[in-house]
Protein backbone atom coordinates (compact mmCIF):
# COMPACT_ATOMS: atom_id res chain seq x y z
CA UNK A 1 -34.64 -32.29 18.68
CA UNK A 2 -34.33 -28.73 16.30
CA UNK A 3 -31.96 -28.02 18.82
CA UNK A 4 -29.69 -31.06 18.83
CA UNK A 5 -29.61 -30.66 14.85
CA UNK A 6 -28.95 -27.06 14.54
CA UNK A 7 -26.06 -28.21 17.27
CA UNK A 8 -24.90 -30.63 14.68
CA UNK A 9 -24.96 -28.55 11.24
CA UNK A 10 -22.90 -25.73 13.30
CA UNK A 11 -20.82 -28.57 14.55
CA UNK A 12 -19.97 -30.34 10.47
CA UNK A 13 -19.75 -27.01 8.94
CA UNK A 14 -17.01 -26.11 11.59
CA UNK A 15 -15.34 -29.31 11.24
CA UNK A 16 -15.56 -28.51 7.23
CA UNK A 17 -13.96 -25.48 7.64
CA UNK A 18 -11.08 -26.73 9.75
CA UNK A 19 -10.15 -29.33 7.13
CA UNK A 20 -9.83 -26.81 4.71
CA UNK A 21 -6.09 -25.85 5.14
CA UNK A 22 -4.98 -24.17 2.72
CA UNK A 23 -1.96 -24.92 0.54
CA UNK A 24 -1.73 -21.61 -0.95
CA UNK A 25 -1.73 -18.31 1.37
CA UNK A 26 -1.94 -14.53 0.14
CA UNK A 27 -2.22 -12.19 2.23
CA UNK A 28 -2.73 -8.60 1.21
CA UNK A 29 -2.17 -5.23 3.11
CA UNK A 30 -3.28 -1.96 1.80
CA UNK A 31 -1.69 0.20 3.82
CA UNK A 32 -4.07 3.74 5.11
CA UNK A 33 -6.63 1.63 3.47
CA UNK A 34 -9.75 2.58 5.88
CA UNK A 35 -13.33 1.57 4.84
CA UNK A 36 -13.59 5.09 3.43
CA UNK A 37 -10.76 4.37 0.71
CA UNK A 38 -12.91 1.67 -0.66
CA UNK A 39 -15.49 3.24 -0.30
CA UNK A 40 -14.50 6.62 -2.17
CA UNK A 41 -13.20 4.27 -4.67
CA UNK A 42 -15.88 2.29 -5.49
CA UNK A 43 -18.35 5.64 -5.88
CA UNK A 44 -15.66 7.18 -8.03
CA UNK A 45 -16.20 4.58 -10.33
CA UNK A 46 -19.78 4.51 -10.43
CA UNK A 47 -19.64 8.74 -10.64
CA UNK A 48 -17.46 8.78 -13.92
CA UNK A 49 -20.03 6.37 -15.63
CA UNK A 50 -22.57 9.02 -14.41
CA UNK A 51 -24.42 7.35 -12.04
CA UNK A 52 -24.67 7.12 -8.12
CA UNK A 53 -23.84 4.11 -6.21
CA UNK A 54 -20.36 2.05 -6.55
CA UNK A 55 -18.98 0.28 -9.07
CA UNK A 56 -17.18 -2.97 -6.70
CA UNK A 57 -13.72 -3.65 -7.11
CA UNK A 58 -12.56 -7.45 -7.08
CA UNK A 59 -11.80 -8.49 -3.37
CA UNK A 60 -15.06 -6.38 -2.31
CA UNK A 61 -17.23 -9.10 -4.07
CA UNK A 62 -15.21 -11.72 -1.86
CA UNK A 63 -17.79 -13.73 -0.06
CA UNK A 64 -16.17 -12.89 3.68
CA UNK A 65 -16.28 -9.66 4.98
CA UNK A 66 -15.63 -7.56 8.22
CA UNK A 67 -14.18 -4.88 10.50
CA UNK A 68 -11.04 -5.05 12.57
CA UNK A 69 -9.85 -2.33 14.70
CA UNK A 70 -6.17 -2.08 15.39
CA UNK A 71 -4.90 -0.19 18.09
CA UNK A 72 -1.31 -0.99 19.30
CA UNK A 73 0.14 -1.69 22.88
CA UNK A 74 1.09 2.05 23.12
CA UNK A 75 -1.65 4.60 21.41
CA UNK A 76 -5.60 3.67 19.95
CA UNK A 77 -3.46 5.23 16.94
CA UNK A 78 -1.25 2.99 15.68
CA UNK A 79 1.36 3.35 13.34
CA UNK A 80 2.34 0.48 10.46
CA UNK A 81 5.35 -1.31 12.73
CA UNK A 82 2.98 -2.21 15.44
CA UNK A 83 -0.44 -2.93 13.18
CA UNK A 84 2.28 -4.91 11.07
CA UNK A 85 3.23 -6.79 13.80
CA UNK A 86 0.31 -7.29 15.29
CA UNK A 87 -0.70 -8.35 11.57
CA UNK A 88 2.31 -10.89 11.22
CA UNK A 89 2.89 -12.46 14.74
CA UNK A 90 -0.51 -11.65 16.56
CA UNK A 91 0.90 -9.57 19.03
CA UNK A 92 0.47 -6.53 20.13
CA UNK A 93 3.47 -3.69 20.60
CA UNK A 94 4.74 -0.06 20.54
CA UNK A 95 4.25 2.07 17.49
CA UNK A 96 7.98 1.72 16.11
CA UNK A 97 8.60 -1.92 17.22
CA UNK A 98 8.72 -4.50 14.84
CA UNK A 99 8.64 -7.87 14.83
CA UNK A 100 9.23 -7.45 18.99
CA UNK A 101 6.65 -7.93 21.58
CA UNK A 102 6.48 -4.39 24.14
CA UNK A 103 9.54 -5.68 26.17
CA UNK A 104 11.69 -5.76 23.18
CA UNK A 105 11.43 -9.26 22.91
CA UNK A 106 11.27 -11.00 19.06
CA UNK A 107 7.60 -12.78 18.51
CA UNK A 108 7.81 -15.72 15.95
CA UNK A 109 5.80 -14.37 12.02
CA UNK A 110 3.40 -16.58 10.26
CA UNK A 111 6.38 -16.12 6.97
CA UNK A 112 8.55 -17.22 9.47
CA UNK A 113 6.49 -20.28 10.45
CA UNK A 114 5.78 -20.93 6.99
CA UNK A 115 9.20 -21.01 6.09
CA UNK A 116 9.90 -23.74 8.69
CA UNK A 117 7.06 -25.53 7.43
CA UNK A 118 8.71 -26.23 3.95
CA UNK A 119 6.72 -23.76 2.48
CA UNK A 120 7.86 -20.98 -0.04
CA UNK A 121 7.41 -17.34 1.18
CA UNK A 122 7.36 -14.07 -0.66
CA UNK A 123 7.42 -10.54 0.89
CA UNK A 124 6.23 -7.74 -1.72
CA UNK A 125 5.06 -4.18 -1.31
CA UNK A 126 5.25 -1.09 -3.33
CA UNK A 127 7.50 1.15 -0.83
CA UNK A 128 10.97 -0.12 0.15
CA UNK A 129 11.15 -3.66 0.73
CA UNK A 130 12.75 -3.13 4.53
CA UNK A 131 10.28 -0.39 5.56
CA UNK A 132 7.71 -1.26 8.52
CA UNK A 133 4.71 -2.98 7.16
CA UNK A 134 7.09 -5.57 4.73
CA UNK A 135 9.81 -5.20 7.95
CA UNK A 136 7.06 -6.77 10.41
CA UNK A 137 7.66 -9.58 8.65
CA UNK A 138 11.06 -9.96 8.12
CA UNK A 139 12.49 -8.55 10.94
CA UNK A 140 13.04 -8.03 14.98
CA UNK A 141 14.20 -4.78 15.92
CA UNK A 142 12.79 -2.31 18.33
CA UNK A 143 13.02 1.12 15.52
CA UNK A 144 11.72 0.57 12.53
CA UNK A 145 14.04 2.93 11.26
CA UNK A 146 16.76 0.22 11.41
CA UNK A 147 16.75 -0.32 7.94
CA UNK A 148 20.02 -1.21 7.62
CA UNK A 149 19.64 -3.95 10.32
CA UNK A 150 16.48 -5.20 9.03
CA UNK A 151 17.94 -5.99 5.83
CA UNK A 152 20.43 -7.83 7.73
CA UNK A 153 17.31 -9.84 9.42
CA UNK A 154 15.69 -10.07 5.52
CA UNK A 155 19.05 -12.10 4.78
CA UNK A 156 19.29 -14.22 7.79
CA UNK A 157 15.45 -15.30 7.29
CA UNK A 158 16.24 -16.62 3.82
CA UNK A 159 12.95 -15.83 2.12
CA UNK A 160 12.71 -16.70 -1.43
CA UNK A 161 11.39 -13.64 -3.36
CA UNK A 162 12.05 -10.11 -1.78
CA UNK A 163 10.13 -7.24 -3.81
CA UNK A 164 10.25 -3.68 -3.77
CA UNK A 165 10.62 -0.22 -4.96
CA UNK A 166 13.99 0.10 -2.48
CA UNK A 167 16.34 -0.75 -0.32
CA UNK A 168 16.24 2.31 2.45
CA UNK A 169 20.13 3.13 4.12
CA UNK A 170 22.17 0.65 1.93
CA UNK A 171 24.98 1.23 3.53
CA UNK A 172 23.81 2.50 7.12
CA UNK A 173 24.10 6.28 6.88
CA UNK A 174 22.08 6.96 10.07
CA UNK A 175 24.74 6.95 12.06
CA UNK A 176 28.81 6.94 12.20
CA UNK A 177 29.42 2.95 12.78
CA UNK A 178 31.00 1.73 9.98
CA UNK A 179 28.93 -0.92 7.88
CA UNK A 180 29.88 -3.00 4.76
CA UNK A 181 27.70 -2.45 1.85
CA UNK A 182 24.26 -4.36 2.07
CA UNK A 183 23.66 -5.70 -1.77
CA UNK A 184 26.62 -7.81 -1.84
CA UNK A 185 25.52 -9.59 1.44
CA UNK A 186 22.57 -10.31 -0.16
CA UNK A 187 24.44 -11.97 -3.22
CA UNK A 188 26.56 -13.98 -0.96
CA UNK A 189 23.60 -15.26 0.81
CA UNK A 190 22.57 -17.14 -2.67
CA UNK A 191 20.12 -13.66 -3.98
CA UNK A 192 19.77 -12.67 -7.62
CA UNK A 193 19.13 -8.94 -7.39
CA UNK A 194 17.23 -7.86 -10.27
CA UNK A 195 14.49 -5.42 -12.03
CA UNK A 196 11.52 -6.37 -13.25
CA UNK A 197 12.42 -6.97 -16.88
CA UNK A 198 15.55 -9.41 -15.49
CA UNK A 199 13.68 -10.94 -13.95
CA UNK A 200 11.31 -12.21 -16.76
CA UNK A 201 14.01 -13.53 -18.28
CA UNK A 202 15.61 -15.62 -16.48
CA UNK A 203 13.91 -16.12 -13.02
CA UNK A 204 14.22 -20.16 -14.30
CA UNK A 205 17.75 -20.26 -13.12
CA UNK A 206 17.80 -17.72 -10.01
CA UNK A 207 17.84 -19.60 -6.47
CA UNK A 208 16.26 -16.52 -4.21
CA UNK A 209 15.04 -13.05 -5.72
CA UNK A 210 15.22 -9.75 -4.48
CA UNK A 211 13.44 -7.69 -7.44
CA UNK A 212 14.11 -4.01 -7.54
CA UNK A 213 13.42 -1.73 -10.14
CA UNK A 214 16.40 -0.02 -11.89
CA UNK A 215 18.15 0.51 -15.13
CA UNK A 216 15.43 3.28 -15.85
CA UNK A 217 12.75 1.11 -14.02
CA UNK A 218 10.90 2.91 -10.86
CA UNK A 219 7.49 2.62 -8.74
CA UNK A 220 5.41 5.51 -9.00
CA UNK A 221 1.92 6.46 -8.07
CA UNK A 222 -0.69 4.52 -10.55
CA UNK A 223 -1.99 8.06 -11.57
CA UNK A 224 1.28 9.15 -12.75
CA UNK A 225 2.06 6.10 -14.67
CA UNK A 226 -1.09 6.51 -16.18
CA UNK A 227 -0.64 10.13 -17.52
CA UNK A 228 3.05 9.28 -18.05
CA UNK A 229 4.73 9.97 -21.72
CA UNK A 230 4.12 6.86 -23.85
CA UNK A 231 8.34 6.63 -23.91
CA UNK A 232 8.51 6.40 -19.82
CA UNK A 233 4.60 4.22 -19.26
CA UNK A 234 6.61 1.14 -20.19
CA UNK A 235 9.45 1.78 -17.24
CA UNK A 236 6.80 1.68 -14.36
CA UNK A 237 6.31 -1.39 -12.63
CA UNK A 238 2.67 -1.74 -11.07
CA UNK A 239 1.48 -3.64 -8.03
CA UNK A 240 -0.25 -6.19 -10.41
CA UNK A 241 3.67 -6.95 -11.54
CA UNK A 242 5.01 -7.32 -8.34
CA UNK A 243 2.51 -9.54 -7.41
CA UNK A 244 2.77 -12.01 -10.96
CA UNK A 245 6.43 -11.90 -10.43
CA UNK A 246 6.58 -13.32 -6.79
CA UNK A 247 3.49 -16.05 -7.61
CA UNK A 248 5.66 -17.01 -10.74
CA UNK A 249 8.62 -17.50 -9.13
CA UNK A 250 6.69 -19.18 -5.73
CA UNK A 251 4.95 -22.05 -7.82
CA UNK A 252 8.38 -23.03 -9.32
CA UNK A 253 9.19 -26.86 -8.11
CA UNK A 254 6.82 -26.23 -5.40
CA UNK A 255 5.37 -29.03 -3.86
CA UNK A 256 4.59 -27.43 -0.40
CA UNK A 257 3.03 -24.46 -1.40
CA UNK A 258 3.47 -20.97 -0.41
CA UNK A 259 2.70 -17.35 1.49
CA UNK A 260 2.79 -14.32 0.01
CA UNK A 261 2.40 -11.29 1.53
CA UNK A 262 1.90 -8.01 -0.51
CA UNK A 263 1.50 -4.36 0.70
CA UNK A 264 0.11 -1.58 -1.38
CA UNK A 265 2.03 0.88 0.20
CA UNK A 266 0.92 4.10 -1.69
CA UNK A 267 -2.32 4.34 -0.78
CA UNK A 268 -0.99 5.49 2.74
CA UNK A 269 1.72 7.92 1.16
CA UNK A 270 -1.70 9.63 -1.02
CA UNK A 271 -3.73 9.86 1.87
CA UNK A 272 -0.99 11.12 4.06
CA UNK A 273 -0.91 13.94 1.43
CA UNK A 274 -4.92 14.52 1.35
CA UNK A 275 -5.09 13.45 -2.20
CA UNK A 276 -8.17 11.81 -3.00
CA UNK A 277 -7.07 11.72 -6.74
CA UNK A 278 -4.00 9.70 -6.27
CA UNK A 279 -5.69 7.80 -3.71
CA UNK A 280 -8.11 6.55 -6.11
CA UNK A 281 -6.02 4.66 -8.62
CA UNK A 282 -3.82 3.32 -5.66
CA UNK A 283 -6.76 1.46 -4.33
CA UNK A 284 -7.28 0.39 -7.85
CA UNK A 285 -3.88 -0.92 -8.29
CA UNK A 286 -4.00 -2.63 -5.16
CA UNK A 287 -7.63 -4.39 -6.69
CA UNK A 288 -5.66 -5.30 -9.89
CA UNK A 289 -2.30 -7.22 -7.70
CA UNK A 290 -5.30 -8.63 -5.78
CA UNK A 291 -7.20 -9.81 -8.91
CA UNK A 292 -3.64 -11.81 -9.76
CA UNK A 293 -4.14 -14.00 -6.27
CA UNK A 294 -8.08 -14.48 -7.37
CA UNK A 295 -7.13 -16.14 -11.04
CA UNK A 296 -4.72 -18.35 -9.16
CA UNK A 297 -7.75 -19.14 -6.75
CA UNK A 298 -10.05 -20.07 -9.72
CA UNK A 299 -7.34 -22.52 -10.71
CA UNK A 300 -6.84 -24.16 -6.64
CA UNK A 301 -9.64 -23.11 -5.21
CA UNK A 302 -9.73 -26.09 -2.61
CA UNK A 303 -6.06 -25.20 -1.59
CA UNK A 304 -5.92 -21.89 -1.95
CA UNK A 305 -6.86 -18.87 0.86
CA UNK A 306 -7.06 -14.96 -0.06
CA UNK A 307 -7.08 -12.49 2.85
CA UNK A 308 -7.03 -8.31 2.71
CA UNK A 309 -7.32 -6.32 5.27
CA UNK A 310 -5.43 -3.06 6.43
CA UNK A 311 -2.99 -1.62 8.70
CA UNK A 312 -5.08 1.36 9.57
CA UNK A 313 -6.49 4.40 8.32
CA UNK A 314 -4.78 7.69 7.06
CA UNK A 315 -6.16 10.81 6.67
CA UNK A 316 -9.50 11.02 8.79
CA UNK A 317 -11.39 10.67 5.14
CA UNK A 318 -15.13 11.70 5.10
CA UNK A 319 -17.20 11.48 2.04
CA UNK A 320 -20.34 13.23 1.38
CA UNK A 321 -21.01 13.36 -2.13
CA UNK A 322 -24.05 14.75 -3.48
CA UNK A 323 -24.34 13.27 -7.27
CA UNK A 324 -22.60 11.43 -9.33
CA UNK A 325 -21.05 15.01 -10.85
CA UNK A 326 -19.33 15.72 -7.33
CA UNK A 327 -16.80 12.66 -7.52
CA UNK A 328 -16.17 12.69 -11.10
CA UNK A 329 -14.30 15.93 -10.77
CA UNK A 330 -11.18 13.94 -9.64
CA UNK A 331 -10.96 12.89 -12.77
CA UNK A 332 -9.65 15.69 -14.34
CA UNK A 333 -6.03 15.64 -12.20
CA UNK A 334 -3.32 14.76 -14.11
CA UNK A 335 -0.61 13.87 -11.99
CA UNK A 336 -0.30 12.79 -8.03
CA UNK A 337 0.50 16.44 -5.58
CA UNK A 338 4.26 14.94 -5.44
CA UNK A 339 4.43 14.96 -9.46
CA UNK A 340 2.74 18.46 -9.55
CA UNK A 341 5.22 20.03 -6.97
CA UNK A 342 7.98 18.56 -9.44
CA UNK A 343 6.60 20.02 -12.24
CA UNK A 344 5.94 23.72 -10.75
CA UNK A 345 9.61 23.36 -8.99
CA UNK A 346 11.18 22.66 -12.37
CA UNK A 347 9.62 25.62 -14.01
CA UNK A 348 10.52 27.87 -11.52
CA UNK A 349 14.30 26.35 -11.85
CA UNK A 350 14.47 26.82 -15.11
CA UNK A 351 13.11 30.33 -15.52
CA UNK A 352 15.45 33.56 -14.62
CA UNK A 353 12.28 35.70 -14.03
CA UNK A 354 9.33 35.03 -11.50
CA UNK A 355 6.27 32.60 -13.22
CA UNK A 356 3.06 35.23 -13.22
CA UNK A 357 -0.23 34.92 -11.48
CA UNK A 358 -1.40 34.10 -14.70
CA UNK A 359 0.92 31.20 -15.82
CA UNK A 360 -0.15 29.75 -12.20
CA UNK A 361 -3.43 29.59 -13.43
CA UNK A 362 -2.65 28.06 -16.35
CA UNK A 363 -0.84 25.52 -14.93
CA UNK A 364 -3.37 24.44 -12.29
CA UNK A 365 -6.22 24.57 -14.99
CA UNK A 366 -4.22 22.65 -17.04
CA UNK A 367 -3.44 19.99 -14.11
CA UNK A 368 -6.33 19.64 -12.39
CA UNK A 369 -8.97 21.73 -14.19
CA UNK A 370 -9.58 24.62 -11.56
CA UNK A 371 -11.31 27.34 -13.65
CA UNK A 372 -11.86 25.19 -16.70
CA UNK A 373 -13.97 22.06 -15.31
CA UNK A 374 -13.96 23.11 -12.05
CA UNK A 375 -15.48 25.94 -10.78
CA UNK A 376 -13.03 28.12 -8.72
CA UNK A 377 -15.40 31.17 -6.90
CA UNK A 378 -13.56 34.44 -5.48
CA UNK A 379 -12.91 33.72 -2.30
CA UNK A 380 -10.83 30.54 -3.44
CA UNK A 381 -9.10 32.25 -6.12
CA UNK A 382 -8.32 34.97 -3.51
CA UNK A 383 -6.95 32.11 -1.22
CA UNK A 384 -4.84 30.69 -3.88
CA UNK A 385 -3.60 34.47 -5.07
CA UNK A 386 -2.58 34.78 -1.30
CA UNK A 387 -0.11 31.64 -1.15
CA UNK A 388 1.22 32.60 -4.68
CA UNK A 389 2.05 36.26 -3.38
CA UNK A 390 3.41 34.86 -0.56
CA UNK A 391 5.59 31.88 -2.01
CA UNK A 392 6.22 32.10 -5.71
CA UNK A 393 6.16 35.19 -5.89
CA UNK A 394 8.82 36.00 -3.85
CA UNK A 395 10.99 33.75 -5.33
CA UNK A 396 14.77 35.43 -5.31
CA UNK A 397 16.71 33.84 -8.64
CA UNK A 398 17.83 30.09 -8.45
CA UNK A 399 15.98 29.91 -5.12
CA UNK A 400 12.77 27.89 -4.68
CA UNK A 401 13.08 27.53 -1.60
CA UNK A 402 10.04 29.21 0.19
CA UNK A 403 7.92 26.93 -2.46
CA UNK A 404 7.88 23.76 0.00
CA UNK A 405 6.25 22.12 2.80
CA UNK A 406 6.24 18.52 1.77
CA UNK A 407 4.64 19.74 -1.29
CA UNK A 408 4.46 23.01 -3.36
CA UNK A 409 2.25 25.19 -0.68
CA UNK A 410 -0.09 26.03 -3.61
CA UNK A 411 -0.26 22.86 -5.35
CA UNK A 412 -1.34 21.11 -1.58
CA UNK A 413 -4.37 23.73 -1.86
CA UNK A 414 -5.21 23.17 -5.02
CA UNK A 415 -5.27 20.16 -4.60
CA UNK A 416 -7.48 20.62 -1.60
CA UNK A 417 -9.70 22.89 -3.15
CA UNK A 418 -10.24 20.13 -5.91
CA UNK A 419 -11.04 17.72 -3.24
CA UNK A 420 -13.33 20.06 -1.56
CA UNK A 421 -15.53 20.63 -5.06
CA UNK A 422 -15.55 16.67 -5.01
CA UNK A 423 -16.85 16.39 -1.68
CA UNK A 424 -13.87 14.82 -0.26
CA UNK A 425 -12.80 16.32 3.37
CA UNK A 426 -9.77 14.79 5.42
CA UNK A 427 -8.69 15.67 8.73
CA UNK A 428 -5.22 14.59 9.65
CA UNK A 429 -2.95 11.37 9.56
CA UNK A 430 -3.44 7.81 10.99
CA UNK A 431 -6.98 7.56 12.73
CA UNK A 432 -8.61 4.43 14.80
CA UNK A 433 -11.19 4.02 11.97
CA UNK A 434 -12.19 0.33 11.49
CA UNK A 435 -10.19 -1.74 8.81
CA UNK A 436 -11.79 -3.99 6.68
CA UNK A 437 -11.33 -7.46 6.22
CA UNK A 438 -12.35 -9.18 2.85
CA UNK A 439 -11.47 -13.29 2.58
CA UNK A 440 -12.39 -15.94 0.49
CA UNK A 441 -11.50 -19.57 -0.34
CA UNK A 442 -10.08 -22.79 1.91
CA UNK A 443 -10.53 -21.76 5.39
CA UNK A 444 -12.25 -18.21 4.65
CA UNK A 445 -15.42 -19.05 6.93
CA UNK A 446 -13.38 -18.35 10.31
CA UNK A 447 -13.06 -14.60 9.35
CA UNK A 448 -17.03 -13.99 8.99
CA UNK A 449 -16.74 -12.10 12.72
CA UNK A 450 -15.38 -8.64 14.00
CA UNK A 451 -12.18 -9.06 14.71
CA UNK A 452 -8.75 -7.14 15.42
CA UNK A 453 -5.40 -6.52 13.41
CA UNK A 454 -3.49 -9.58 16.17
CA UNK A 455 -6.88 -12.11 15.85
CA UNK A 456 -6.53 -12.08 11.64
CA UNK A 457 -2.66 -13.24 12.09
CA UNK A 458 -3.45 -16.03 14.55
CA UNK A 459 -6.46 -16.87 12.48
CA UNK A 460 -4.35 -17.44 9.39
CA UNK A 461 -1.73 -18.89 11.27
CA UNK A 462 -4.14 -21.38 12.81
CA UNK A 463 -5.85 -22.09 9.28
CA UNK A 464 -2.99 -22.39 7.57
CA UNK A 465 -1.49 -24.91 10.00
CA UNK A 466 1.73 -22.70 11.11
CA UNK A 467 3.23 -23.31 14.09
């Protein structure tokens, strides 16, 4: 008889939770965002209040969540065109196919289905709105470095809000076919191309959006725009602003509802860089755009489904923080290791002599507090005297170049060394560490188990009612 009831209760509340489809979709993709960027995050915040533990962000208080691992149809390493795929159309495929299944052959998205379903659809990230994780779902081509062609694909699906920090190869300059400008195809095919602050003002009257920032307007890491000079902090456009922009302009004469899906692209670029910094107040920007969806759920929460989850992991991270001290040394860098290789490149531009040992360490104290907050011992000085001698140093006049890797060769250590007093190691690039999965509202209850990157799309797709 317990039996036979237990039978039934698992039987109504799965009936409950299939008649929960949502009328409202966001789905949210941070992408390099392992369990370990959370994670770091979370302690971060608890370590500059001066305590151990975590402080939570939003979507980890969600009342749903998991693991998902996410290897593609060619590697247990994935890269974002397959997870993205895998993400939007439940299928599997080579790292640098998108929206194709191995063979080549185009698998049907969930914005796709939810465009044929009457519904509104939004694609926002903070990269360039045609690169892989935002392409996955816009597009069918077997490189993702097709940009030029996926654009072309971005037009033809006739989305309604496009958002982005770029378009990459306008005009296809990867190779020598001629190709007609890609904006004005764009404006043909009914789209208001705009930045942020046109947008605001008269998104009433525009029919489909592509928002772009411009006229002075640009993306850049949240830890720049927050040490930014008070003239240029109003210019950068956050995640959180992306995300209003697209619900705004989704809920107008909507009667179907909508999907939204936003990537927080940066944390990937940071981690890609081994900078735990920068990192941090990505994954915080990505909690503030995901904080917009949860107001809107407070206000539909019977219609309305949140999901966040990840592409993969970048970077390997391992934590092992001691106290609350170790972690709250991050706080003292200024600027992201891109911004800091700017800055270091433009002195060395603008000066016709070589910058000294000393004015180095001025300008890495003054950065990210080596030697001032953070202790910098002999052997690490000697290490950072080393790559000065060896690049700066030997600067000839006007030349820099022996200053670069993808950044400054001294700012990247610094930068590590910082990390290292903070207890922050990385390894290398993409790994196959579990995702995470957070969910909550209509539907929610059917991603409670251990999953994979294909099993969340057909999940949503099934929830949602796409077909």
């Amino acid at each position: 008889m317990k039996r036979t009831l237990l039978s039934l209760s698992v039987l109504l509340i799965s009936l409950g939770a299939w008649a929960q489809t949502p009328k409202y979709v966001f789905y949210f993709i941070g992408d390099g965002m392992g369990t370990n960027q959370i994670q770091l995050t979370e302690m971060y915040r608890a370590s500059i209040q001066g305590r151990l533990g975590i402080e939570p962000l939003c979507f980890t208080q969600f009342p749903v969540a998991t693991i998902a691992t996410h290897y593609s149809a060619s590697s247990d390493v994935t890269d974002s065109a397959a997870s993205g795929t895998a993400l939007a159309a439940g299928v599997k495929t080579k790292n640098g196919y998108l929206g194709v299944d191995p063979d080549g052959n185009p698998v049907h998205n969930m914005a796709e289905m939810a465009k044929a379903a009457g519904k509104k659809v939004g694609i926002v990230t903070s990269t360039a709105a045609n690169h892989a994780t935002p392409g996955a779902f816009e597009a069918h081509q077997m490189d993702r470095g097709m940009y030029y062609e996926i654009s072309q694909d971005m037009i033809a699906n006739g989305f309604d809000f496009y958002g982005g920090a770029a378009l990459y190869n306008e005009e296809r300059t990867y190779d020598k076919q001629p190709a007609a400008p890609i904006r004005p195809q764009f404006e043909a095919a009914g789209y208001t191309i705009c930045n942020p602050t046109e947008f605001q003002a008269g998104w009433k009257d525009m029919k489909k959006v592509l928002m772009l920032p411009g006229e002075g307007q640009y993306i850049s890491y949240s830890i720049d725009a927050v040490n930014e000079v008070p003239e240029h902090k109003a210019d950068h456009v956050t995640f959180k602003q992306l995300v209003e922009s697209a619900v705004t302009f989704l809920m107008k004469d909507n009667k179907k509802g909508f999907f939204l899906m936003a990537e927080g692209s940066e944390i990937d670029h940071a981690c890609h860089s081994h900078d735990a910094a920068t990192c941090i107040q990505e994954v915080i920007d990505f909690d503030e755009g995901i904080q917009v969806a949860f107001e809107f759920y407070k206000k539909y929460p019977k219609q309305t489904l949140i999901v966040i989850t990840a592409d993969h992991e970048t970077g390997s991270l391992t934590l092992s923080p001691h106290n609350p001290g170790d972690l709250a040394r991050l706080q003292v860098q200024k600027h992201s290791m891109n911004v800091l290789s700017s800055m270091l490149r433009k002195q060395m531009e603008e000066r016709q002599d070589i910058l000294s040992w000393e004015e180095i360490k001025t300008f890495l104290g003054d950065e990210l507090g080596l030697w001032k907050e953070v202790k910098v011992d002999w052997e690490d000085e000697k290490m950072l005297r080393d790559i000065y001698e060896g690049t700066v140093a030997k600067r000839k006049s006007g030349s820099v170049k022996d200053l670069y890797a993808d950044n400054a060769k001294i700012v990247s250590a610094a930068v590590g060394l910082l990390n290292k007093r903070a207890r922050v190691y990385w390894v290398g690039s993409h790994s196959s560490g579990y995702t995470p999965v957070f969910a909550i509202g209509a539907g929610a209850d059917q991603f409670t188990h251990k999953t994979d990157n294909a099993q969340i799309a057909r999940d949503i797709m099934r929830v949602a009612g796409y077909k």
